[in-house]
N, C-alpha and C. Protein backbone atom coordinates (compact mmCIF):
# COMPACT_ATOMS: atom_id res chain seq x y z
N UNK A 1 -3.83 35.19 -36.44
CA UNK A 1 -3.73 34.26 -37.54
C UNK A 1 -2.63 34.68 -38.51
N UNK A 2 -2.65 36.25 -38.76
CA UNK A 2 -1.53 36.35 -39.60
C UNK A 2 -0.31 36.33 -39.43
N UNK A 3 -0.13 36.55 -37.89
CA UNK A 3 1.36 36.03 -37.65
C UNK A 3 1.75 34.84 -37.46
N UNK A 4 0.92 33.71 -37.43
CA UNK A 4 1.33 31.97 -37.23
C UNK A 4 1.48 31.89 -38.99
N UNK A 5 0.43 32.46 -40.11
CA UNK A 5 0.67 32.17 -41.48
C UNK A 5 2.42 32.64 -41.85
N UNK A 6 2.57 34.05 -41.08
CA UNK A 6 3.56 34.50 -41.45
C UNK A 6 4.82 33.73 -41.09
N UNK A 7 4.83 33.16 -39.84
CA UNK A 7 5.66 32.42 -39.44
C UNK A 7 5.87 31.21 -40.15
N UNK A 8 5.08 30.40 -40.67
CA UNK A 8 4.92 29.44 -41.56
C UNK A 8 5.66 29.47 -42.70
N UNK A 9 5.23 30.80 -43.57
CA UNK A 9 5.95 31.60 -44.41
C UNK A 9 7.81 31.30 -44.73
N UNK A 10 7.99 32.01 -43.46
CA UNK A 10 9.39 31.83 -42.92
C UNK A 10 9.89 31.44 -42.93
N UNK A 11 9.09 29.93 -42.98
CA UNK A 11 9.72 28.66 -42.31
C UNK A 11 10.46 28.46 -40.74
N UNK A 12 9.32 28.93 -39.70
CA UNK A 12 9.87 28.69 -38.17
C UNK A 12 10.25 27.15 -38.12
N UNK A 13 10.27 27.31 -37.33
CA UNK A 13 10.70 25.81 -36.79
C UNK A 13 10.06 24.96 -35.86
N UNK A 14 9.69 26.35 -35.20
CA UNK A 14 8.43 25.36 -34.42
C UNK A 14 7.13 25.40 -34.99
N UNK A 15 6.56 26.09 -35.91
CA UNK A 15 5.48 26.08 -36.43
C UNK A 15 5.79 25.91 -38.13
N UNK A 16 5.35 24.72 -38.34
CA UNK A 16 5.19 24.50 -39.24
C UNK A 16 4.20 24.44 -40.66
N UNK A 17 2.73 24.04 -39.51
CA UNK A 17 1.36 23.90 -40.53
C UNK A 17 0.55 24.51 -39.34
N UNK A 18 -0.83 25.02 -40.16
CA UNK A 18 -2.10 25.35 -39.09
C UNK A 18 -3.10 24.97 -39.80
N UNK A 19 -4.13 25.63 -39.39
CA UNK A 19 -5.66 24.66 -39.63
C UNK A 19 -6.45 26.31 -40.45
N UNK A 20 -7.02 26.53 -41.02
CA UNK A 20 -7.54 28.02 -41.29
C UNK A 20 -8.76 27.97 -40.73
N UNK A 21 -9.58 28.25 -40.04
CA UNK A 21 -10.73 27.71 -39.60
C UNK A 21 -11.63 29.43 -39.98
N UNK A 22 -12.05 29.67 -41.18
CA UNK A 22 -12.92 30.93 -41.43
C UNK A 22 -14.13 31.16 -40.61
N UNK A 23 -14.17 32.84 -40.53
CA UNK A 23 -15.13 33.43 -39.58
C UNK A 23 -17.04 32.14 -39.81
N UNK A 24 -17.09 32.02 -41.32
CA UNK A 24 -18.34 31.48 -41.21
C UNK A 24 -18.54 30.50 -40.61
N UNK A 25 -17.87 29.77 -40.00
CA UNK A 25 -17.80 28.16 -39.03
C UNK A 25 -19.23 28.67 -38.25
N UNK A 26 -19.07 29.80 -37.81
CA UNK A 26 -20.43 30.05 -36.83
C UNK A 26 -21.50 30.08 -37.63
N UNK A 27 -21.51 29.92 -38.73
CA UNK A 27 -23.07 30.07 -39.36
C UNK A 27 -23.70 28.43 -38.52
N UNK A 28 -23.36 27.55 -38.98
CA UNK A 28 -23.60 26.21 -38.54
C UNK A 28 -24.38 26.33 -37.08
N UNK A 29 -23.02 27.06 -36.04
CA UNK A 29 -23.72 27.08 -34.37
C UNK A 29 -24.84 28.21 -34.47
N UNK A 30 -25.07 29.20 -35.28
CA UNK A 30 -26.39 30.05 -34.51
C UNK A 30 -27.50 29.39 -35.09
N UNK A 31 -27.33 28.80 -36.64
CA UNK A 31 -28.67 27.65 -36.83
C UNK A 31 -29.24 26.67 -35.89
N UNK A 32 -28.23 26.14 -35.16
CA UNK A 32 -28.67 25.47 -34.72
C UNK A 32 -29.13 25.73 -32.82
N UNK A 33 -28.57 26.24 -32.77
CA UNK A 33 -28.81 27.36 -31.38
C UNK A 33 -30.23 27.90 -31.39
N UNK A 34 -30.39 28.68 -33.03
CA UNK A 34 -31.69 29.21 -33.52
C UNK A 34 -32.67 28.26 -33.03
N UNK A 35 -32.52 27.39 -33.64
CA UNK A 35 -33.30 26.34 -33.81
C UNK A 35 -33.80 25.65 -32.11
N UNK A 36 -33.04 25.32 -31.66
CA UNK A 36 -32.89 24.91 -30.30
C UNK A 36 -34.14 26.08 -29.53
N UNK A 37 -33.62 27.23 -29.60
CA UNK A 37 -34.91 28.28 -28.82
C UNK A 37 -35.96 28.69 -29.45
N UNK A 38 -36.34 28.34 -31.02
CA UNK A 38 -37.33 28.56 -31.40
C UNK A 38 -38.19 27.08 -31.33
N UNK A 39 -37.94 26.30 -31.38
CA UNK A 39 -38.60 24.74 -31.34
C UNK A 39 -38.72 24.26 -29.62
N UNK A 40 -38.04 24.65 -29.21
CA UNK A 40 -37.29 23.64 -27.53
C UNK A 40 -37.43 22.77 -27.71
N UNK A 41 -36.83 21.87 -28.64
CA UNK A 41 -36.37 20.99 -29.06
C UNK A 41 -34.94 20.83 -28.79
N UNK A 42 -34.67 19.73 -28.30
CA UNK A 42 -33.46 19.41 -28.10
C UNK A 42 -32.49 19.60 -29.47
N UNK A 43 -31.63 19.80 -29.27
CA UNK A 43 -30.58 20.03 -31.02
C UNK A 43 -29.68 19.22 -30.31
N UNK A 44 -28.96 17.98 -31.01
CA UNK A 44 -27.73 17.67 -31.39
C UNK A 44 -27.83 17.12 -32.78
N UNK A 45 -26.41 16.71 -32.97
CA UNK A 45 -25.82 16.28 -34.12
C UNK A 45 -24.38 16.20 -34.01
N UNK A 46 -23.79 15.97 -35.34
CA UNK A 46 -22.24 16.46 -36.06
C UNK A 46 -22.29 17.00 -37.29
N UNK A 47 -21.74 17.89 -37.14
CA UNK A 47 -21.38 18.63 -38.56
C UNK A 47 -19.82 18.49 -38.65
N UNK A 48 -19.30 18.39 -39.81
CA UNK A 48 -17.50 18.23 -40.37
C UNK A 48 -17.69 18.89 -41.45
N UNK A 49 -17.06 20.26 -41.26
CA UNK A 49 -17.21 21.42 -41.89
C UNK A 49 -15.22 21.30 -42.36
N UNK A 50 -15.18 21.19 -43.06
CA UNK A 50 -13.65 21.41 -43.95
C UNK A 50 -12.72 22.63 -43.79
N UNK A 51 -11.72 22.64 -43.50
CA UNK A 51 -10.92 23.36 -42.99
C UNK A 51 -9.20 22.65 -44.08
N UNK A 52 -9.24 24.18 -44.44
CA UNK A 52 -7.45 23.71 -45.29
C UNK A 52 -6.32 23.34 -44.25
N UNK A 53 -5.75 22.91 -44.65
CA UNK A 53 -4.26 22.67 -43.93
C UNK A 53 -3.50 23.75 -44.54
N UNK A 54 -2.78 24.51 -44.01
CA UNK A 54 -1.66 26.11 -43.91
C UNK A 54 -0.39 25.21 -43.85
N UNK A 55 0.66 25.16 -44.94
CA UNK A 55 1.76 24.56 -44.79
C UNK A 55 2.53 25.58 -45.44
N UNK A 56 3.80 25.22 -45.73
CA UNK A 56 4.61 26.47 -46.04
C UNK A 56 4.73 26.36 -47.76
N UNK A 57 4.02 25.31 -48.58
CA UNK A 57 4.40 25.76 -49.84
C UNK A 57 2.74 26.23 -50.50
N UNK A 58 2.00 26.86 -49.25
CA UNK A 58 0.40 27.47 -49.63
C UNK A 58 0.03 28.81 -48.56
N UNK A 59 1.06 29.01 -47.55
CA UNK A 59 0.64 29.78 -46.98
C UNK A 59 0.65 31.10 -47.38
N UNK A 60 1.59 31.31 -49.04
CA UNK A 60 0.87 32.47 -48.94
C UNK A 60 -0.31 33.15 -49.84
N UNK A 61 -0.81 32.08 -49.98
CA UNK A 61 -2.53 31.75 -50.29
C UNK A 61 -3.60 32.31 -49.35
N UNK A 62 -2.84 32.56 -48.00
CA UNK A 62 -3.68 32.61 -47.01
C UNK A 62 -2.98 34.41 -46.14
N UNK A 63 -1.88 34.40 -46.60
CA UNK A 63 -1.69 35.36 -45.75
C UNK A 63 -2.23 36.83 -46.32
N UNK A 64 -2.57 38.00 -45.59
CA UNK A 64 -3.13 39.10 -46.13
C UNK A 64 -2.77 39.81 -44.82
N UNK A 65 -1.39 40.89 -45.47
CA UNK A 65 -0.76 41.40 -43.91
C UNK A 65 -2.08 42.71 -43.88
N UNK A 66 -2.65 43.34 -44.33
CA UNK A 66 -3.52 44.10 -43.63
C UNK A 66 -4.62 43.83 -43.16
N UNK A 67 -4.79 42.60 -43.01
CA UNK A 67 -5.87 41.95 -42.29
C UNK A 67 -5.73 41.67 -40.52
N UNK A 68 -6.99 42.19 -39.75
CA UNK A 68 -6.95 42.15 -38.79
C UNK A 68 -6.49 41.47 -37.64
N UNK A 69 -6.80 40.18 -38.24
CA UNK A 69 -6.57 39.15 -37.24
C UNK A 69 -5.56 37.91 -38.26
């Protein structure tokens, strides 16, 4: 992730914008996963969980070079 922000940064050319999609997105799937093997109950739905747009006059809002990923 930090090298597509960084690239962004830059201003590449082929990468322009990205999506940030944070580690907690999975809270949503083990609830409902949870849920699924504690009930056996069938689980569906939709969830639209919000995600920023990474463009080059915010990315470096987002970038953090000692970060792992």
């Amino acid at each position: 992730m930090n090298k597509v922000i960084k690239k962004i940064t830059d201003g590449d050319k082929l990468i322009d914008a990205d999506i940030f999609y944070p580690p907690t997105l999975i809270i949503p799937a083990i609830g409902a996963t949870a849920m699924k093997f504690a009930t056996g109950a069938p689980v569906s739905g939709r969830w639209v969980l919000g995600s920023p747009l990474i463009t080059k006059e915010n990315a470096k809002d987002y970038y953090f070079p000692e970060s792992p990923y």
